[in-house]
PDB file of N, CA and C in Angstrom:
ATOM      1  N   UNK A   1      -8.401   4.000 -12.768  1.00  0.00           N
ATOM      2  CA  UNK A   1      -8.678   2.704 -12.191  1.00  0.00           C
ATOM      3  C   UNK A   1     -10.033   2.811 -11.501  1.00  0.00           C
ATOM      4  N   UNK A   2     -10.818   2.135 -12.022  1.00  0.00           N
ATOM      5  CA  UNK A   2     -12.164   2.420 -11.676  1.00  0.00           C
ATOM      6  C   UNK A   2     -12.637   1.429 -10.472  1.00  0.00           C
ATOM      7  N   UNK A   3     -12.542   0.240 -10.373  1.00  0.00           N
ATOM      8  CA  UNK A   3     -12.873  -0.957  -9.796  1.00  0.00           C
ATOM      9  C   UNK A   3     -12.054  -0.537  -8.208  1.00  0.00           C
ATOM     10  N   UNK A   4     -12.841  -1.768  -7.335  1.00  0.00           N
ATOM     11  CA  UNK A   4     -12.372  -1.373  -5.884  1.00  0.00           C
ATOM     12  C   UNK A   4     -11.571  -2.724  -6.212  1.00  0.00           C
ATOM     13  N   UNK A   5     -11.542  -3.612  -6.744  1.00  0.00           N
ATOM     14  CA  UNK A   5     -11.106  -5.030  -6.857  1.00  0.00           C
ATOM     15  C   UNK A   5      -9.561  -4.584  -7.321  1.00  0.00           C
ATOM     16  N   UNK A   6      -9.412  -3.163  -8.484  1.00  0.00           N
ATOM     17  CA  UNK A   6      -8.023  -3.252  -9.198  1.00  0.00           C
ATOM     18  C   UNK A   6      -7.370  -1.937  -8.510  1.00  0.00           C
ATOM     19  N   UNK A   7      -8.456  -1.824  -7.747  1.00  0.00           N
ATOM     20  CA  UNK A   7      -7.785  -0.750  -6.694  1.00  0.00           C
ATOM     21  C   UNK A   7      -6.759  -0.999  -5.518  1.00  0.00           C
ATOM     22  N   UNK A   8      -7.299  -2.158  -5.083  1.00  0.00           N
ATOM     23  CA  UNK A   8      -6.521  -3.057  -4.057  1.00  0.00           C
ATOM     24  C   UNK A   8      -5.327  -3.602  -4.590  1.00  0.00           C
ATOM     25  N   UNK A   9      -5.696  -4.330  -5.852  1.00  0.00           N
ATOM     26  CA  UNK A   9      -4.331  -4.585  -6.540  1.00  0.00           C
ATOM     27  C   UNK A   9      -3.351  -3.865  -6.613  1.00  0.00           C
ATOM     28  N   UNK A  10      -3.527  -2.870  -6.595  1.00  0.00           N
ATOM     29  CA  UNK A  10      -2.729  -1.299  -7.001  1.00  0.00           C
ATOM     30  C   UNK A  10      -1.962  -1.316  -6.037  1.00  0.00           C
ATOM     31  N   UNK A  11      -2.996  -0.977  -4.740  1.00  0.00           N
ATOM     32  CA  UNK A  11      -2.285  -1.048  -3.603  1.00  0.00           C
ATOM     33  C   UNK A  11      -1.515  -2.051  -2.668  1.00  0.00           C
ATOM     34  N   UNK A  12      -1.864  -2.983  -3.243  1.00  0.00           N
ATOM     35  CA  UNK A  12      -0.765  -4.395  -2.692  1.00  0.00           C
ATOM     36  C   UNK A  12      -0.071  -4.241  -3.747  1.00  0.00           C
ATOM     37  N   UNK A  13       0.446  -3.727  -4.569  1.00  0.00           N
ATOM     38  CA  UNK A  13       1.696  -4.127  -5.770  1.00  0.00           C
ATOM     39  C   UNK A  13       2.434  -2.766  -4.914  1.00  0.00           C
ATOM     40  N   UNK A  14       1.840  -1.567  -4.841  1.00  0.00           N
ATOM     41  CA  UNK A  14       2.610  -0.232  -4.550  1.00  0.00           C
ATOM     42  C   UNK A  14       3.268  -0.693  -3.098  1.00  0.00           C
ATOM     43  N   UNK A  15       2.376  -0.926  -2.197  1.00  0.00           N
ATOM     44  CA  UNK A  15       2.774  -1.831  -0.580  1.00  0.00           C
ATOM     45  C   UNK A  15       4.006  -3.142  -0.828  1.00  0.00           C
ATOM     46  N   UNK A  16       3.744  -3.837  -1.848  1.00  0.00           N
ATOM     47  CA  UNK A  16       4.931  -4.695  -1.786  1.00  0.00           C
ATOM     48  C   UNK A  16       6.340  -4.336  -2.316  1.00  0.00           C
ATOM     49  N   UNK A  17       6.047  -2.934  -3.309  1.00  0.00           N
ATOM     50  CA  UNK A  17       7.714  -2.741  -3.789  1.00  0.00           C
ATOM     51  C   UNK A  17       7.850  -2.160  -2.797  1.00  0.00           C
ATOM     52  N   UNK A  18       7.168  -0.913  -2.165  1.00  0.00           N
ATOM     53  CA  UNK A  18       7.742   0.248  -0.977  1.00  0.00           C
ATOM     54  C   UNK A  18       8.658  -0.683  -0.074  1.00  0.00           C
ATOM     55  N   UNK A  19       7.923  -2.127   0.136  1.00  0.00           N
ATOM     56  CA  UNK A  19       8.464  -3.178   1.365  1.00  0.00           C
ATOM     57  C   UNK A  19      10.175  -3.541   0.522  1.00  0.00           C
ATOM     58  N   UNK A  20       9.689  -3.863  -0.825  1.00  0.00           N
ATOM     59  CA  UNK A  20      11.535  -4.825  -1.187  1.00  0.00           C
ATOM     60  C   UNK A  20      12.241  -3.308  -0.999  1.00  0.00           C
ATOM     61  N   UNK A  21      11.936  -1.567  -1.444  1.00  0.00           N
ATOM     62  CA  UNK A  21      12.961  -1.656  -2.084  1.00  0.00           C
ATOM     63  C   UNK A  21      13.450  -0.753  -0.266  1.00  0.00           C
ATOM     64  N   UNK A  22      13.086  -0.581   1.293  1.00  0.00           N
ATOM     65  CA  UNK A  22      13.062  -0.676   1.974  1.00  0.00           C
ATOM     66  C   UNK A  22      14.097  -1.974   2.380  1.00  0.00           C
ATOM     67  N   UNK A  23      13.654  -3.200   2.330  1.00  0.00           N
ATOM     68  CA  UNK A  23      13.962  -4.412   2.731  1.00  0.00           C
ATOM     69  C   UNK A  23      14.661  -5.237   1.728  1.00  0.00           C
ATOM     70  N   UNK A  24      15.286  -5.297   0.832  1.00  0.00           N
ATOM     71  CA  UNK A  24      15.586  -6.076  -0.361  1.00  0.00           C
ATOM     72  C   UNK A  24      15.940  -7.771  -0.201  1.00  0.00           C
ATOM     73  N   UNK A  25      16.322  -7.838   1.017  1.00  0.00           N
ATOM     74  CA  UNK A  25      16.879  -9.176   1.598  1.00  0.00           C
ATOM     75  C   UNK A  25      15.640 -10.226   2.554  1.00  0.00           C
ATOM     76  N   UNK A  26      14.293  -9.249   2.376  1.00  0.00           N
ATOM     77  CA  UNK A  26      12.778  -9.329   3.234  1.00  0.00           C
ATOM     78  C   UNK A  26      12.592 -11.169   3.303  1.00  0.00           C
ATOM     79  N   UNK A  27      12.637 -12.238   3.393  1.00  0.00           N
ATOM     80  CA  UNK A  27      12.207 -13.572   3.080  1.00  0.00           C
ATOM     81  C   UNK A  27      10.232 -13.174   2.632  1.00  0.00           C
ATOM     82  N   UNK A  28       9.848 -14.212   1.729  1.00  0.00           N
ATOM     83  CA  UNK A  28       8.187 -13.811   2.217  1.00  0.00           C
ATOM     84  C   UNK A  28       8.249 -14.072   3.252  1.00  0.00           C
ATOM     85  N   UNK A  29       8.224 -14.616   4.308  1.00  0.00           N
ATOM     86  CA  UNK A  29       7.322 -14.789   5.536  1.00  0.00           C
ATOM     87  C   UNK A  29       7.742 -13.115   5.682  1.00  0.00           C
ATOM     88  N   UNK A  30       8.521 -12.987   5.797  1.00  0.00           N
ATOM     89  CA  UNK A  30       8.439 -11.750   7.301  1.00  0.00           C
ATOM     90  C   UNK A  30       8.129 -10.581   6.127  1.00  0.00           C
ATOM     91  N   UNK A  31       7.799 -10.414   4.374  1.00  0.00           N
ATOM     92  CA  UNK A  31       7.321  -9.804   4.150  1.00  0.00           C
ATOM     93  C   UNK A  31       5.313  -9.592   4.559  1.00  0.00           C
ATOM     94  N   UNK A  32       5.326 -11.066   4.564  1.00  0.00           N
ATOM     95  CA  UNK A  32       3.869 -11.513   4.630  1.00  0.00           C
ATOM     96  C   UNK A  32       3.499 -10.509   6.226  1.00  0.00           C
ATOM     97  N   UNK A  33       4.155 -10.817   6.904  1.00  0.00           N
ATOM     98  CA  UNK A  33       3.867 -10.761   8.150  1.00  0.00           C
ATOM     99  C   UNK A  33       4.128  -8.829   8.097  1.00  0.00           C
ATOM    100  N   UNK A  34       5.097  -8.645   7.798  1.00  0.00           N
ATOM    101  CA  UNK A  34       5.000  -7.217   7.496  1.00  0.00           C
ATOM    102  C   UNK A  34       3.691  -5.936   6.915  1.00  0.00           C
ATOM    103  N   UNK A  35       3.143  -7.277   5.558  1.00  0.00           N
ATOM    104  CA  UNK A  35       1.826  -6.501   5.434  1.00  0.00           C
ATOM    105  C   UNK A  35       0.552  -6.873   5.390  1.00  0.00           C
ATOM    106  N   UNK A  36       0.566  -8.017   6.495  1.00  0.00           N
ATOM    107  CA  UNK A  36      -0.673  -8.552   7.183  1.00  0.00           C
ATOM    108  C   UNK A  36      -1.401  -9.372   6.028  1.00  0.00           C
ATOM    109  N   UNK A  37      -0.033 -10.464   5.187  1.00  0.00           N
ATOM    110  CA  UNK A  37      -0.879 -10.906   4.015  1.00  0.00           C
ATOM    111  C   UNK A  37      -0.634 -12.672   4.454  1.00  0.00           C
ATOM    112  N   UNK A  38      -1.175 -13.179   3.956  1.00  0.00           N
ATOM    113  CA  UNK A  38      -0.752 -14.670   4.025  1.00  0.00           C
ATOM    114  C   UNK A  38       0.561 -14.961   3.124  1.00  0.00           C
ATOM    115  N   UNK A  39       1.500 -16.174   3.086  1.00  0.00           N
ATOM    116  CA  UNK A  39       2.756 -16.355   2.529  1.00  0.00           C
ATOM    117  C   UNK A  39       2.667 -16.531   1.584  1.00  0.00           C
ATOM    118  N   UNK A  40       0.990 -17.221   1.183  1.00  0.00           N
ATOM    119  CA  UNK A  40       0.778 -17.711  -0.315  1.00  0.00           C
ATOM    120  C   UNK A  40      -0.027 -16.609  -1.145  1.00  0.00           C
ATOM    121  N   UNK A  41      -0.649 -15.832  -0.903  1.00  0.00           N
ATOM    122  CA  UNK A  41      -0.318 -14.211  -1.404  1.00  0.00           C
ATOM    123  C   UNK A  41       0.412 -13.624  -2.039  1.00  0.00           C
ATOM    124  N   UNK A  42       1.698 -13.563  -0.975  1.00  0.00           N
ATOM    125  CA  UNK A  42       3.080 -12.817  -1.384  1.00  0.00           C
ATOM    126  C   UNK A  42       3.436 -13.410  -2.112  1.00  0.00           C
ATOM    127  N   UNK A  43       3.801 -15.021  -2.175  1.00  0.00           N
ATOM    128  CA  UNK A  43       4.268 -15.565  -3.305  1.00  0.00           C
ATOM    129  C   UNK A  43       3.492 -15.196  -4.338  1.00  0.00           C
ATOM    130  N   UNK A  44       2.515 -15.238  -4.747  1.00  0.00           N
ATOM    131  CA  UNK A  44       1.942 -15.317  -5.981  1.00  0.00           C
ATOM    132  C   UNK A  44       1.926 -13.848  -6.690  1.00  0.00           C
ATOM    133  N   UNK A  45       2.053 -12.582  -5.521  1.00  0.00           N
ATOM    134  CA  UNK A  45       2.532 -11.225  -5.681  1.00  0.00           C
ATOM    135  C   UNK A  45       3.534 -11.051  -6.354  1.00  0.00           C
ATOM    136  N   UNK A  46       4.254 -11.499  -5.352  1.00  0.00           N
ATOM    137  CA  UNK A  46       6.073 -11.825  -5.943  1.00  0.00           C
ATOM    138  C   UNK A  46       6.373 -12.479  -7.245  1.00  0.00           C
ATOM    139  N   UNK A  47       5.651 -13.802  -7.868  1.00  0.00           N
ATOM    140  CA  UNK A  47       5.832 -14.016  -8.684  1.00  0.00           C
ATOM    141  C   UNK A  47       5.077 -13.288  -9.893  1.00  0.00           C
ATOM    142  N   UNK A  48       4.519 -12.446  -9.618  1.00  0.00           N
ATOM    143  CA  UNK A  48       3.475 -11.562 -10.689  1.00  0.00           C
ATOM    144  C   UNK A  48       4.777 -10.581 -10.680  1.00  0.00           C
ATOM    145  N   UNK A  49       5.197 -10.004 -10.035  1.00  0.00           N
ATOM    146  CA  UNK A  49       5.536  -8.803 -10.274  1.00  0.00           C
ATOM    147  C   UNK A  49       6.937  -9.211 -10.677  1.00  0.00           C
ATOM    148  N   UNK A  50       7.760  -9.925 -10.847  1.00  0.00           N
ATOM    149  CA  UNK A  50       8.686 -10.569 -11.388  1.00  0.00           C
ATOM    150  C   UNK A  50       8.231 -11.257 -12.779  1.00  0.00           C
ATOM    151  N   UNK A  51       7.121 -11.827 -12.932  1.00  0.00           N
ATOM    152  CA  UNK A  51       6.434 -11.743 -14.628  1.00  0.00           C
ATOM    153  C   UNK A  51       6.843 -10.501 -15.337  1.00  0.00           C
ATOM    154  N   UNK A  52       6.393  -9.172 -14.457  1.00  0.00           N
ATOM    155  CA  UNK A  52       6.154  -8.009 -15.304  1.00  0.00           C
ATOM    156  C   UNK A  52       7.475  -7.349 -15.346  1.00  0.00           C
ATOM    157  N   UNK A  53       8.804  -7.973 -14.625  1.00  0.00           N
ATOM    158  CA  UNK A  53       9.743  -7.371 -14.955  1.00  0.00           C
ATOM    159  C   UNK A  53       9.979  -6.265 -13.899  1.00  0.00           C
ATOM    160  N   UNK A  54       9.088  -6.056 -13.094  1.00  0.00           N
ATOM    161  CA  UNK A  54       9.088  -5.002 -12.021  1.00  0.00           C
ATOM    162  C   UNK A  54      10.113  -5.237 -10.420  1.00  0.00           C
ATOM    163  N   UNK A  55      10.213  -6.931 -10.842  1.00  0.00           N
ATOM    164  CA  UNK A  55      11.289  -7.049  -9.407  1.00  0.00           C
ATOM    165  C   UNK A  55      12.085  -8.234 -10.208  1.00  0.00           C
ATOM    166  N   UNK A  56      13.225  -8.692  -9.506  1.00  0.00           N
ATOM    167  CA  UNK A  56      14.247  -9.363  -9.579  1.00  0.00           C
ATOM    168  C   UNK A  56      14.269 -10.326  -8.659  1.00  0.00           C
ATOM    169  N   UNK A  57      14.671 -11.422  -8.091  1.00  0.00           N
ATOM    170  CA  UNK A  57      14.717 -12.296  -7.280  1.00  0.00           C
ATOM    171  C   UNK A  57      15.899 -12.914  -7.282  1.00  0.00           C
ATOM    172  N   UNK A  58      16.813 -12.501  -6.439  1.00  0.00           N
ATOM    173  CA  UNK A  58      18.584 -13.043  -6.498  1.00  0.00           C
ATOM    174  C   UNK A  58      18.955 -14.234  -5.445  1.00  0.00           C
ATOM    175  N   UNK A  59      18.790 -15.140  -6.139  1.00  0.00           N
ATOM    176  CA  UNK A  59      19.285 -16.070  -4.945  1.00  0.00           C
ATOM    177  C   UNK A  59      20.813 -15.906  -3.957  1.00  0.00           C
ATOM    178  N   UNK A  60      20.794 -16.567  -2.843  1.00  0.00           N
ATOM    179  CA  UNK A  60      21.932 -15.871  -2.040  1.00  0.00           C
ATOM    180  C   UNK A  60      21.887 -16.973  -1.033  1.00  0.00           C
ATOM    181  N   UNK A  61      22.984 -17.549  -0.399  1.00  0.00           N
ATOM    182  CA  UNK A  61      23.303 -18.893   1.042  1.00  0.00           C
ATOM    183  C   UNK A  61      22.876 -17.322   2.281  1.00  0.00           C
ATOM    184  N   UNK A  62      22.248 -17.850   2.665  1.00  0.00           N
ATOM    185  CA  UNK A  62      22.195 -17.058   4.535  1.00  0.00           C
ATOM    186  C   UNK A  62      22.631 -17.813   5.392  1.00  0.00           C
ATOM    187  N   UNK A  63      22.666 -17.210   6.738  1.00  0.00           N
ATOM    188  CA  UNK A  63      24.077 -17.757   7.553  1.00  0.00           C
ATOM    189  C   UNK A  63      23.253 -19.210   7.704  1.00  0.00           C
ATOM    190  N   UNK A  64      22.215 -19.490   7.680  1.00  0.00           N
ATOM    191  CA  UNK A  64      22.323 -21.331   8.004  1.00  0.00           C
ATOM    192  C   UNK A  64      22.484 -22.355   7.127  1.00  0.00           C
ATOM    193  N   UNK A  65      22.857 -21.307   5.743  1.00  0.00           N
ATOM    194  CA  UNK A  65      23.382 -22.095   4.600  1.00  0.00           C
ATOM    195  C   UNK A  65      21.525 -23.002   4.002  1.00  0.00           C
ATOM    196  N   UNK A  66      21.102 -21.863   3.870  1.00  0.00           N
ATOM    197  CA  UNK A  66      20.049 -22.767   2.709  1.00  0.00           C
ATOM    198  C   UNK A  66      20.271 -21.438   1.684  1.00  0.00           C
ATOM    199  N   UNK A  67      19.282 -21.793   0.635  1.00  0.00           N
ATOM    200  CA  UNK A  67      19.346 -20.929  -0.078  1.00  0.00           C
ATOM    201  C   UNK A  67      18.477 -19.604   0.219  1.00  0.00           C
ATOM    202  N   UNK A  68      18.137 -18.868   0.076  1.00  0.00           N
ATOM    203  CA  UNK A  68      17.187 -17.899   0.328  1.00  0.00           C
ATOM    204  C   UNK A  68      17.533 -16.860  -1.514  1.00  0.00           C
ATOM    205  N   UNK A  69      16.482 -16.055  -1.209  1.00  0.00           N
ATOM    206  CA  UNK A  69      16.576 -14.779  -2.426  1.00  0.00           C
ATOM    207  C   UNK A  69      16.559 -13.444  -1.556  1.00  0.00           C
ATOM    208  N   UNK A  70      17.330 -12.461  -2.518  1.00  0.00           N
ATOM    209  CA  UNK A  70      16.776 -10.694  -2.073  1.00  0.00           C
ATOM    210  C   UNK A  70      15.834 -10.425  -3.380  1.00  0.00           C
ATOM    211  N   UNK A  71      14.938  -9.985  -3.099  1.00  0.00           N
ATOM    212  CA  UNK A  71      14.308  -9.319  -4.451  1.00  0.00           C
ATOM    213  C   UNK A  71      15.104  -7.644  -4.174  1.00  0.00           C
ATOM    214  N   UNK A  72      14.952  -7.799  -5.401  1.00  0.00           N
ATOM    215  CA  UNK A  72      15.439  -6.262  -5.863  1.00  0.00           C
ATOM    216  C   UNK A  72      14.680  -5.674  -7.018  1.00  0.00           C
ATOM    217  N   UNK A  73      14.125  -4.392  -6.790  1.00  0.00           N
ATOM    218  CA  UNK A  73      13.446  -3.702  -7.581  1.00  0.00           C
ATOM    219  C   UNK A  73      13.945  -3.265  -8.757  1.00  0.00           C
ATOM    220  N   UNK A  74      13.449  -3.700  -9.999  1.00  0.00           N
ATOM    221  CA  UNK A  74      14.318  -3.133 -11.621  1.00  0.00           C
ATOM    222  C   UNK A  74      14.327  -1.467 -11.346  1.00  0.00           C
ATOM    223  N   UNK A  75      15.042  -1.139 -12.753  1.00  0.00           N
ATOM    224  CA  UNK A  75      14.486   0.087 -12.851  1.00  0.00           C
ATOM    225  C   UNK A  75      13.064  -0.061 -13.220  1.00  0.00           C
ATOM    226  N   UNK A  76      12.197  -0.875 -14.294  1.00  0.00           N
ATOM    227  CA  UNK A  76      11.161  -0.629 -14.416  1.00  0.00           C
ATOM    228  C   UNK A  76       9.899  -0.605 -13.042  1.00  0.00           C
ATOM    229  N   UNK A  77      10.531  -1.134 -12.066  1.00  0.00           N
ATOM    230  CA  UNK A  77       9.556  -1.234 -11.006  1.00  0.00           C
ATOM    231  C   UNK A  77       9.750  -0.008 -10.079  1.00  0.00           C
ATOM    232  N   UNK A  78      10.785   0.501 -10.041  1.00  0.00           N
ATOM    233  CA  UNK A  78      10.511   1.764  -9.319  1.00  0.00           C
ATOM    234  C   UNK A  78      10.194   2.993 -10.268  1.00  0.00           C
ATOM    235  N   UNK A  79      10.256   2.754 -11.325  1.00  0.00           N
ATOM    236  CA  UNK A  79       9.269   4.122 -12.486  1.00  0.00           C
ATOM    237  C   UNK A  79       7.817   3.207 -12.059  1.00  0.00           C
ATOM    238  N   UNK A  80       6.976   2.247 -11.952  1.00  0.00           N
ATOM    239  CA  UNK A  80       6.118   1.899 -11.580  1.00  0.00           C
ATOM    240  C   UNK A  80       5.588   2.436 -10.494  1.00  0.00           C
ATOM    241  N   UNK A  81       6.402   2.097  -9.077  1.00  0.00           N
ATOM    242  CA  UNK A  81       6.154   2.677  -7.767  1.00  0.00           C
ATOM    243  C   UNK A  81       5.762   3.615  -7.799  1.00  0.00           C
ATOM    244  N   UNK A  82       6.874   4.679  -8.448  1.00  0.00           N
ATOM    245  CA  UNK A  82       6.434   6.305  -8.873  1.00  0.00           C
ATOM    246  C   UNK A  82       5.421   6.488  -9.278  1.00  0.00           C
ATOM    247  N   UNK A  83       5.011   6.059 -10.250  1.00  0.00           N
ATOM    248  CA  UNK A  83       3.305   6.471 -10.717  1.00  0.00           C
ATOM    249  C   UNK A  83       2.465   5.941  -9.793  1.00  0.00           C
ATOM    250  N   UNK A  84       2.659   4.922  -8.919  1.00  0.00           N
ATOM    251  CA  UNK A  84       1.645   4.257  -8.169  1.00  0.00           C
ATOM    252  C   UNK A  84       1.799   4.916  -7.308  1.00  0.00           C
ATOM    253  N   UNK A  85       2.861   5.258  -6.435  1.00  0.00           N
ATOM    254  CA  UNK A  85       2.605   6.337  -5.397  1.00  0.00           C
ATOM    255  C   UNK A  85       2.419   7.813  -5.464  1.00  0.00           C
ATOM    256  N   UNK A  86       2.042   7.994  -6.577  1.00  0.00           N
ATOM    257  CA  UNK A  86       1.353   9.408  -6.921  1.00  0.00           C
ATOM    258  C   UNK A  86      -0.254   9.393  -7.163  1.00  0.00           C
ATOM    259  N   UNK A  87      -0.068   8.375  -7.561  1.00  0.00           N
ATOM    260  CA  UNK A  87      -1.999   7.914  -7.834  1.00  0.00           C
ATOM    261  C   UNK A  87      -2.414   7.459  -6.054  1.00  0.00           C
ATOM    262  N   UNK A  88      -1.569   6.747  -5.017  1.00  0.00           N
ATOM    263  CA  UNK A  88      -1.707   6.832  -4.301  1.00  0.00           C
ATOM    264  C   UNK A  88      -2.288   7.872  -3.226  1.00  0.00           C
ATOM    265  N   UNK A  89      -0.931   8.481  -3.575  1.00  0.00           N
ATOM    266  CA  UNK A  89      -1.597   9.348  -2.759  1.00  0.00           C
ATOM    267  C   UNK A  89      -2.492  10.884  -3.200  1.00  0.00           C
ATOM    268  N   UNK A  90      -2.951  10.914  -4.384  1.00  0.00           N
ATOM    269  CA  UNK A  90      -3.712  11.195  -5.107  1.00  0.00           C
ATOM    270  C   UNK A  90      -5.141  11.178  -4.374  1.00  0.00           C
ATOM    271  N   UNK A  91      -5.092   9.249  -4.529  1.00  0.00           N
ATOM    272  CA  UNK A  91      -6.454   8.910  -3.869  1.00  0.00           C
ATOM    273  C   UNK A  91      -6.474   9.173  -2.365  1.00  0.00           C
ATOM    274  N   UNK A  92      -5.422   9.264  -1.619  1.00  0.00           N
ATOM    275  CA  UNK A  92      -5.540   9.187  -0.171  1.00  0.00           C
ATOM    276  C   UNK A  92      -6.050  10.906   0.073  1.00  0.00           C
ATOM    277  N   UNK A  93      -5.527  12.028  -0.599  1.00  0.00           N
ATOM    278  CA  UNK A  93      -5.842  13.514  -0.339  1.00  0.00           C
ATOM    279  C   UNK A  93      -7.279  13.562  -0.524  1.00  0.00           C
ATOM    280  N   UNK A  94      -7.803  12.775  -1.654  1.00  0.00           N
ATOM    281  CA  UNK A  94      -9.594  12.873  -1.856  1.00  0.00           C
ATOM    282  C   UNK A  94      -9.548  12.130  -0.608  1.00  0.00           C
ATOM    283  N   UNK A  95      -9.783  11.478  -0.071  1.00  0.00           N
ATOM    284  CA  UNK A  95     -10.065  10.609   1.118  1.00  0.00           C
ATOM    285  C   UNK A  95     -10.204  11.542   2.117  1.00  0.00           C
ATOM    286  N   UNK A  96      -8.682  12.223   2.863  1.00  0.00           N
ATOM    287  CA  UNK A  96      -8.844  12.694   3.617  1.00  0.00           C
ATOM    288  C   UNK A  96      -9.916  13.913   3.573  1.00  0.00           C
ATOM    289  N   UNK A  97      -9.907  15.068   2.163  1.00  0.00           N
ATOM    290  CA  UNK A  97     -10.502  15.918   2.064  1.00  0.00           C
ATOM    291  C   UNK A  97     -12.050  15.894   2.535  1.00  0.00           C
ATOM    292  N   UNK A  98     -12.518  14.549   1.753  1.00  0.00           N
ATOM    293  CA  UNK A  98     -13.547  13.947   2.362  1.00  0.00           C
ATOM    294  C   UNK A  98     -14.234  13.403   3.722  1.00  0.00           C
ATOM    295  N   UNK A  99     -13.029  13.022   4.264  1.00  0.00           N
ATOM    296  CA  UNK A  99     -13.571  12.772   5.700  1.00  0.00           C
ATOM    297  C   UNK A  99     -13.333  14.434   6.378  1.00  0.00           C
ATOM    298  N   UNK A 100     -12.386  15.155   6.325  1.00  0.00           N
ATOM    299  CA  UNK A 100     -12.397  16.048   6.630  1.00  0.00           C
ATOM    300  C   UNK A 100     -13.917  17.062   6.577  1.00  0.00           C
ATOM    301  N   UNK A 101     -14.270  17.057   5.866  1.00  0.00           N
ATOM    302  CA  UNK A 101     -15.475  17.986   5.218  1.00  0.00           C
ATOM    303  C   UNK A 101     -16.759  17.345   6.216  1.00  0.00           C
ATOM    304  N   UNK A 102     -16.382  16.098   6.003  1.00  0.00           N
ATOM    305  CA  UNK A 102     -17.574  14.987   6.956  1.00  0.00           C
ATOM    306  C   UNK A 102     -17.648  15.568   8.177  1.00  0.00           C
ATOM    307  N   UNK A 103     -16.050  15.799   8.941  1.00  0.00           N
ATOM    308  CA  UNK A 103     -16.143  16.001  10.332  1.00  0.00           C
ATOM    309  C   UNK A 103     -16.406  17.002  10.688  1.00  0.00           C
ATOM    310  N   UNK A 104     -16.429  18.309   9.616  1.00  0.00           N
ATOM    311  CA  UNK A 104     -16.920  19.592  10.023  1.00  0.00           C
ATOM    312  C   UNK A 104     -18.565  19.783  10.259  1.00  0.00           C
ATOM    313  N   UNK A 105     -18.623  19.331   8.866  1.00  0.00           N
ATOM    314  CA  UNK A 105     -20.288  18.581   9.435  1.00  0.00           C
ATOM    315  C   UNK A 105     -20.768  17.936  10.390  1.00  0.00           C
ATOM    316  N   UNK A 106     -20.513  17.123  10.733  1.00  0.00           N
ATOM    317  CA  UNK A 106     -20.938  16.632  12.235  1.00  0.00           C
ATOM    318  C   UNK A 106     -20.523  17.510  13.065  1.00  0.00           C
ATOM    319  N   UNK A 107     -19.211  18.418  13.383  1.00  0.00           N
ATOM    320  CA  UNK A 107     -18.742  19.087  14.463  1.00  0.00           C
ATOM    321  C   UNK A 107     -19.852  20.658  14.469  1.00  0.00           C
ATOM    322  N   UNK A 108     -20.475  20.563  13.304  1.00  0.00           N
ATOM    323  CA  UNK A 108     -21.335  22.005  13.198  1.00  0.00           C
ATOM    324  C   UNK A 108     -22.879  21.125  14.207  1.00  0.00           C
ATOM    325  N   UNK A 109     -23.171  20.143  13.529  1.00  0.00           N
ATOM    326  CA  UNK A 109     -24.035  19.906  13.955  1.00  0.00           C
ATOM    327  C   UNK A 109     -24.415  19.848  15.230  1.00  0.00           C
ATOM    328  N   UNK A 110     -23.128  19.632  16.239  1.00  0.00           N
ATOM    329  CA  UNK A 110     -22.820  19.544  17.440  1.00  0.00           C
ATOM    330  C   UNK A 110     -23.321  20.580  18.217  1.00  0.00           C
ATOM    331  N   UNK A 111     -22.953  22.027  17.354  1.00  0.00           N
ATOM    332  CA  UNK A 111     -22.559  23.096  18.201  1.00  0.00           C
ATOM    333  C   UNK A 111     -23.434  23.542  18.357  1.00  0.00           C
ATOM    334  N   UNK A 112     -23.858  23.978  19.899  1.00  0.00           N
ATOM    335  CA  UNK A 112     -24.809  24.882  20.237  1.00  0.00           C
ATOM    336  C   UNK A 112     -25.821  25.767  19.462  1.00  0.00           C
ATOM    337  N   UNK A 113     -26.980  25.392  19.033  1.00  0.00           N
ATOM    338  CA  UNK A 113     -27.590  26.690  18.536  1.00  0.00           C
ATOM    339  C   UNK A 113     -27.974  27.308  18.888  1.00  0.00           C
ATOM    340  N   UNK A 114     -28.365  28.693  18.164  1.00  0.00           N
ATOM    341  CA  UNK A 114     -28.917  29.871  18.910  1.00  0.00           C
ATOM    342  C   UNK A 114     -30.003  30.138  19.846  1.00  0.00           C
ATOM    343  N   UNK A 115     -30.374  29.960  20.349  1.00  0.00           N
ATOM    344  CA  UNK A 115     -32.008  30.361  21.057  1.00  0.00           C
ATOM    345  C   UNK A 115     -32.848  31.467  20.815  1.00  0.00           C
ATOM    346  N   UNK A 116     -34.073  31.332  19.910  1.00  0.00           N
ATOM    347  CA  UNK A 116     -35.074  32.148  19.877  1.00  0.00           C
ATOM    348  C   UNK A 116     -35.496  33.211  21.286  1.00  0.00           C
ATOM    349  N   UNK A 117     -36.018  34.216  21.021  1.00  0.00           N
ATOM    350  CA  UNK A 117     -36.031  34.884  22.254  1.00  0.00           C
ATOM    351  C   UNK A 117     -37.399  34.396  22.821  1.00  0.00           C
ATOM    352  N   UNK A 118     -38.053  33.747  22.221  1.00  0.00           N
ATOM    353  CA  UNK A 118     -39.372  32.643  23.141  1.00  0.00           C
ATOM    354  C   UNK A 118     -39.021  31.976  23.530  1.00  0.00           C
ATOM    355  N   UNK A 119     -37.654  31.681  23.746  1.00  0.00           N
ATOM    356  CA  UNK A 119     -36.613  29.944  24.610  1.00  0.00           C
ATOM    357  C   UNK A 119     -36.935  29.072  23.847  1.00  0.00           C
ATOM    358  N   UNK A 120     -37.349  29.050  22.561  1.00  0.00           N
ATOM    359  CA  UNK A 120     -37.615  27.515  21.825  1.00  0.00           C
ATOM    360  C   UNK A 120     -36.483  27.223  21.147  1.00  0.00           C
TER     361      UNK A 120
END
């Protein structure tokens, strides 16, 4: 996945199953609100990933008697997750390795150097 555009995608599809299969009964709002997305987002998430067969959407009465749904993750969406959270965190170990390496560098740069025996 080359793009930062289908990178994000990646990661809001991997972020929204981790959330159903966690939460299965989640409403959008309080998924929305869960991962700092707008409602009309999630919907359009939700309905993508229910295109691809990757979630389920079960309607169900909650106690004030409207209708509501649980999404529930297929099997095909958690063999999905799986690869996505391996590519995940794939990309997150380069990340850290990287900032890591960064901070040694700056923390060298920090450190005291030696002094010439002319004090310069």
């Amino acid at each position: 996945m080359s793009s930062k555009a289908a990178q994000e995608r990646e990661d809001l599809t991997f972020r929204v199953l981790r959330s159903i299969e966690k939460k299965p009964h989640s409403s959008q709002r309080s998924l929305a609100v869960e991962l700092g997305m707008s409602l009309g987002a999630i919907n359009y998430t939700l309905k993508a990933l229910i295109e691809k067969g990757l979630v389920r959407a079960k309607n169900f009465k909650n106690s004030e008697n409207r209708a509501a749904y649980a999404y529930i993750m297929t099997p095909k969406g958690a063999q999905e997750k799986a690869m996505l959270t391996i590519r995940f965190l794939q990309r997150k170990m380069r990340e850290y390795e990287s900032l890591n390496a960064e901070i040694e560098e700056l923390s060298s740069d920090l450190a005291p150097k030696p002094r010439s025996d002319n004090g310069v």
